[in-house]
C-alpha atoms as a PDB file:
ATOM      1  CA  UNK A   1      17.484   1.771   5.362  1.00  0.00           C
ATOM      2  CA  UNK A   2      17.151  -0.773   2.074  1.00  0.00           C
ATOM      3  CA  UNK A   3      15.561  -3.228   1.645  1.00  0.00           C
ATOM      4  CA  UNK A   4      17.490  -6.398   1.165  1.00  0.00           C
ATOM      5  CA  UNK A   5      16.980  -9.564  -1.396  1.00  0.00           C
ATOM      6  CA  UNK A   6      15.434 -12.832   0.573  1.00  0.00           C
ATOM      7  CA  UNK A   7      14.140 -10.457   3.521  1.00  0.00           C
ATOM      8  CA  UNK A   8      11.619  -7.445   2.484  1.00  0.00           C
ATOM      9  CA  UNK A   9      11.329  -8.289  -1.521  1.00  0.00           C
ATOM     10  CA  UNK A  10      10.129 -12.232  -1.062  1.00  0.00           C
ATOM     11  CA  UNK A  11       7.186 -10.010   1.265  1.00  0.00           C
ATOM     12  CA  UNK A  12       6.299  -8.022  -0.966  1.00  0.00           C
ATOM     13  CA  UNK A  13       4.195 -10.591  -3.488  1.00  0.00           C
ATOM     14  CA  UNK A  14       2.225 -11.065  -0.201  1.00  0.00           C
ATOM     15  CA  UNK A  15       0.691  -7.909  -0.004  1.00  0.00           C
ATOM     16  CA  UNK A  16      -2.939  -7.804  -0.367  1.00  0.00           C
ATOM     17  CA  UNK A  17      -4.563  -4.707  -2.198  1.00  0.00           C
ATOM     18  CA  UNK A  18      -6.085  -3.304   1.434  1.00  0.00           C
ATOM     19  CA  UNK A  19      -2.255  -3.479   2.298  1.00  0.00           C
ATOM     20  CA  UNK A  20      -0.757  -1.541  -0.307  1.00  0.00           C
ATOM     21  CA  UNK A  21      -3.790   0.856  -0.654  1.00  0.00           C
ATOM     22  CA  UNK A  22      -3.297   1.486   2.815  1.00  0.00           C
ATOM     23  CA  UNK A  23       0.765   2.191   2.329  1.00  0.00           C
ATOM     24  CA  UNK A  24      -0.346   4.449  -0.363  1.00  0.00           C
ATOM     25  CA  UNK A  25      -2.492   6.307   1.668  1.00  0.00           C
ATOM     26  CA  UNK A  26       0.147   6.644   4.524  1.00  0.00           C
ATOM     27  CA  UNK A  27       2.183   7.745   1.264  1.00  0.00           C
ATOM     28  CA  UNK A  28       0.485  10.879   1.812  1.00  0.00           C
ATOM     29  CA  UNK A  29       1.344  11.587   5.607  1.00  0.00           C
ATOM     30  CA  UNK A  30       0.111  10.415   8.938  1.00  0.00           C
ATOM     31  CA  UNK A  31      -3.488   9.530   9.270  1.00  0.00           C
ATOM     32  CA  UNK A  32      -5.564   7.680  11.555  1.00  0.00           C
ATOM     33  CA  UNK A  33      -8.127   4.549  10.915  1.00  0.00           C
ATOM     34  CA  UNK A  34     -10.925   6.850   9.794  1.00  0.00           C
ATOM     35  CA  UNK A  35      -8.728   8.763   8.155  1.00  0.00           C
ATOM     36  CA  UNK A  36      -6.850   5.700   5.818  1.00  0.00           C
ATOM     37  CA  UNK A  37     -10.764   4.756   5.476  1.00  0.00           C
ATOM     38  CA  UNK A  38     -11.613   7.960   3.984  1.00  0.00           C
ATOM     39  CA  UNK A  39      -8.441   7.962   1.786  1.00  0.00           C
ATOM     40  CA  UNK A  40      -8.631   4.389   0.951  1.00  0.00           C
ATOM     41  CA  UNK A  41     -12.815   5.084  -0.223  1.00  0.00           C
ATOM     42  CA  UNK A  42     -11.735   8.596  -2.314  1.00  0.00           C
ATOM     43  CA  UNK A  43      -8.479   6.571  -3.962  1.00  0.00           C
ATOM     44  CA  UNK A  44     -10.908   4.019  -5.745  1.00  0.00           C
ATOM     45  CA  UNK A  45     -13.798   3.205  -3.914  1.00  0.00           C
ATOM     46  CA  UNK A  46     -12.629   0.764  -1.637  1.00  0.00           C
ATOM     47  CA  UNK A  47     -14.317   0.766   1.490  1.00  0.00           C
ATOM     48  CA  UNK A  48     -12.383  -1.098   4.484  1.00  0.00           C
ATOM     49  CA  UNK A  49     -14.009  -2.703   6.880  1.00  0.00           C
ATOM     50  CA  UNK A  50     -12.580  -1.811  10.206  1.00  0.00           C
ATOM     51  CA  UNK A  51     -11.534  -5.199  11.203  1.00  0.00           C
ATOM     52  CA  UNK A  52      -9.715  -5.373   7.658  1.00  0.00           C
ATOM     53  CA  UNK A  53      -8.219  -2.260   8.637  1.00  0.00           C
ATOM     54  CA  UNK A  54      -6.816  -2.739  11.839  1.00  0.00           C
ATOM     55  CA  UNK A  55      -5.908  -6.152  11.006  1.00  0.00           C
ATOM     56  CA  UNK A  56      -3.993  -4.638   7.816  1.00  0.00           C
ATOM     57  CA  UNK A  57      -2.691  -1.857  10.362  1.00  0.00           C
ATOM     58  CA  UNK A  58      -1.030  -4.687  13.010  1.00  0.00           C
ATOM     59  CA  UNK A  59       0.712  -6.708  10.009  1.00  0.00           C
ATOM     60  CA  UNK A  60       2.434  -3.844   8.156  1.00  0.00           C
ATOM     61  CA  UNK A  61       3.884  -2.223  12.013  1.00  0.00           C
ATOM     62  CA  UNK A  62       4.374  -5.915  12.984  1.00  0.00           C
ATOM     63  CA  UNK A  63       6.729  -5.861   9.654  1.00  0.00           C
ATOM     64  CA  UNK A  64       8.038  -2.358  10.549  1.00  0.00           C
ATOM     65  CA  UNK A  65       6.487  -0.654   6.907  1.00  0.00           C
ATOM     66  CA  UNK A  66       4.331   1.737   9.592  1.00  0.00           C
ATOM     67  CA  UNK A  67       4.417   2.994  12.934  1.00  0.00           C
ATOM     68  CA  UNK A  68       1.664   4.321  15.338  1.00  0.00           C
ATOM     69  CA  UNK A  69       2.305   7.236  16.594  1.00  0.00           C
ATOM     70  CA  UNK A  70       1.379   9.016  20.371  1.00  0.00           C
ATOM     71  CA  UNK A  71      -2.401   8.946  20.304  1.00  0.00           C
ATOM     72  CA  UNK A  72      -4.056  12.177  19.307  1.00  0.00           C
ATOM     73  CA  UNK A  73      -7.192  12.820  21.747  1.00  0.00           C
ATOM     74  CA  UNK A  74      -9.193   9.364  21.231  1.00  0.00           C
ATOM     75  CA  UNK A  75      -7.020   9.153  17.695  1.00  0.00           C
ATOM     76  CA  UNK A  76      -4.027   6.891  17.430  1.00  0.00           C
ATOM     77  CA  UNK A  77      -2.161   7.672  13.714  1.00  0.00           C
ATOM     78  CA  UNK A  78       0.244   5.978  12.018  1.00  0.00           C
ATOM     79  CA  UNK A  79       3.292   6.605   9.190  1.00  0.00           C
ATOM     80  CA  UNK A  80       4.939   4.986   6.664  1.00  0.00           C
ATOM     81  CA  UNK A  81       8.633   4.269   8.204  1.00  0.00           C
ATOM     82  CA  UNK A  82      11.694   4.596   6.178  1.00  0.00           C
ATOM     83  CA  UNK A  83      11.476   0.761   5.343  1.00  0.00           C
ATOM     84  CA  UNK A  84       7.595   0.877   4.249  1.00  0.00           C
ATOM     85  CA  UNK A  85       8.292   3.789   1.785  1.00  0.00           C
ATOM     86  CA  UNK A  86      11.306   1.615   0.106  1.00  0.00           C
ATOM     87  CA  UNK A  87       8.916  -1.437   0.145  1.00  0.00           C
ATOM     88  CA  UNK A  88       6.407   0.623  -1.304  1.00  0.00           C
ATOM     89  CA  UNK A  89       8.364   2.677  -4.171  1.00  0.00           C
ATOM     90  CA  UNK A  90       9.612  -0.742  -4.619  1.00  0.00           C
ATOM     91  CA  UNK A  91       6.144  -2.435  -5.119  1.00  0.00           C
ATOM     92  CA  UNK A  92       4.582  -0.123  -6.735  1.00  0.00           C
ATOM     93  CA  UNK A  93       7.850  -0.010  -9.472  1.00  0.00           C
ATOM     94  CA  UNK A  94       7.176  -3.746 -10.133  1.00  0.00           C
ATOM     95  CA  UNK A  95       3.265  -2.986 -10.829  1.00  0.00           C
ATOM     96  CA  UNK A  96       4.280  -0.197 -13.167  1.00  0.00           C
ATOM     97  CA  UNK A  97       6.533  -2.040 -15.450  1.00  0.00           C
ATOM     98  CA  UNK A  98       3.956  -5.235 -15.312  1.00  0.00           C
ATOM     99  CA  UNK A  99       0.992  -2.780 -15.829  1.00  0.00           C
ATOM    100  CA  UNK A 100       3.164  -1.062 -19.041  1.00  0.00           C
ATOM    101  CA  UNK A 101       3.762  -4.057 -20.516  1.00  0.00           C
ATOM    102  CA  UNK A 102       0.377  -5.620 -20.276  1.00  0.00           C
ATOM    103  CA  UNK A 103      -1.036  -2.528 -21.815  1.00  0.00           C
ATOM    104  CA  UNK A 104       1.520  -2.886 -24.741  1.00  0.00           C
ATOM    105  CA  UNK A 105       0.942  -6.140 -25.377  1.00  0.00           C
ATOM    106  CA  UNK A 106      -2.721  -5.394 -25.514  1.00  0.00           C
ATOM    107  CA  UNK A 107      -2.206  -2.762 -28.199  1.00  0.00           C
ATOM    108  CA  UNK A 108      -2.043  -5.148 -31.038  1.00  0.00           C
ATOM    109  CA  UNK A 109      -5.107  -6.964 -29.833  1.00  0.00           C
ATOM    110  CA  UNK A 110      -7.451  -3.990 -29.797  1.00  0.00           C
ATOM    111  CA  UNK A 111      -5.942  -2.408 -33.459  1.00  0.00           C
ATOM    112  CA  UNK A 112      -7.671  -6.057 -34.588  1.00  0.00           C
ATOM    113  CA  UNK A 113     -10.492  -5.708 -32.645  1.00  0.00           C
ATOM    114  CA  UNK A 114     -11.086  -2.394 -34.184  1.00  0.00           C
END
């Protein structure tokens, strides 16, 4: 599946940082709600509110980047689908390149701050 320009890509500058730290989680393999909490929490000390959560969860399967899988006992988990990983990779591509150049242009600055 790819993503395709004016569909998936003008989404992706409206993810929110639960959203994507919640992808990245799912990165990882299936979890469920506790679970992503836990992740979430031990990734950089976010902690999720459940409603957050499962408000976060309903978007991203409503846009087809997860899925919920057959409950587990009381547990229901969910997985990054095809499309979420290529949103993701995506996303997270975009960050890296702004992130590198920020911290490039910031070398100069600090060398005179020194």
């Amino acid at each position: 599946m790819t993503i395709h320009e004016g569909t998936e890509l003008e989404k992706l500058g409206r993810l929110s940082r639960p959203a994507v730290l919640v992808l990245v989680s799912l990165a990882a393999g299936p979890k469920h709600g506790y679970g992503i909490m836990q992740d979430v929490r031990s990734l950089d000390g976010t902690q999720l509110e459940p409603g957050t959560l499962y408000a976060v969860l309903a978007r991203l399967e409503s846009r087809g980047w997860i899925e919920a899988l057959p409950v587990d006992g009381r547990r229901r988990p969910y997985a990054l689908t095809v499309l979420g990983n290529a949103v993701l990779r995506r996303y997270l591509t975009g960050l890296k390149h702004v992130a590198d150049t920020g911290l490039r242009r910031l070398q100069p600055l600090q060398r005179a701050l020194r």
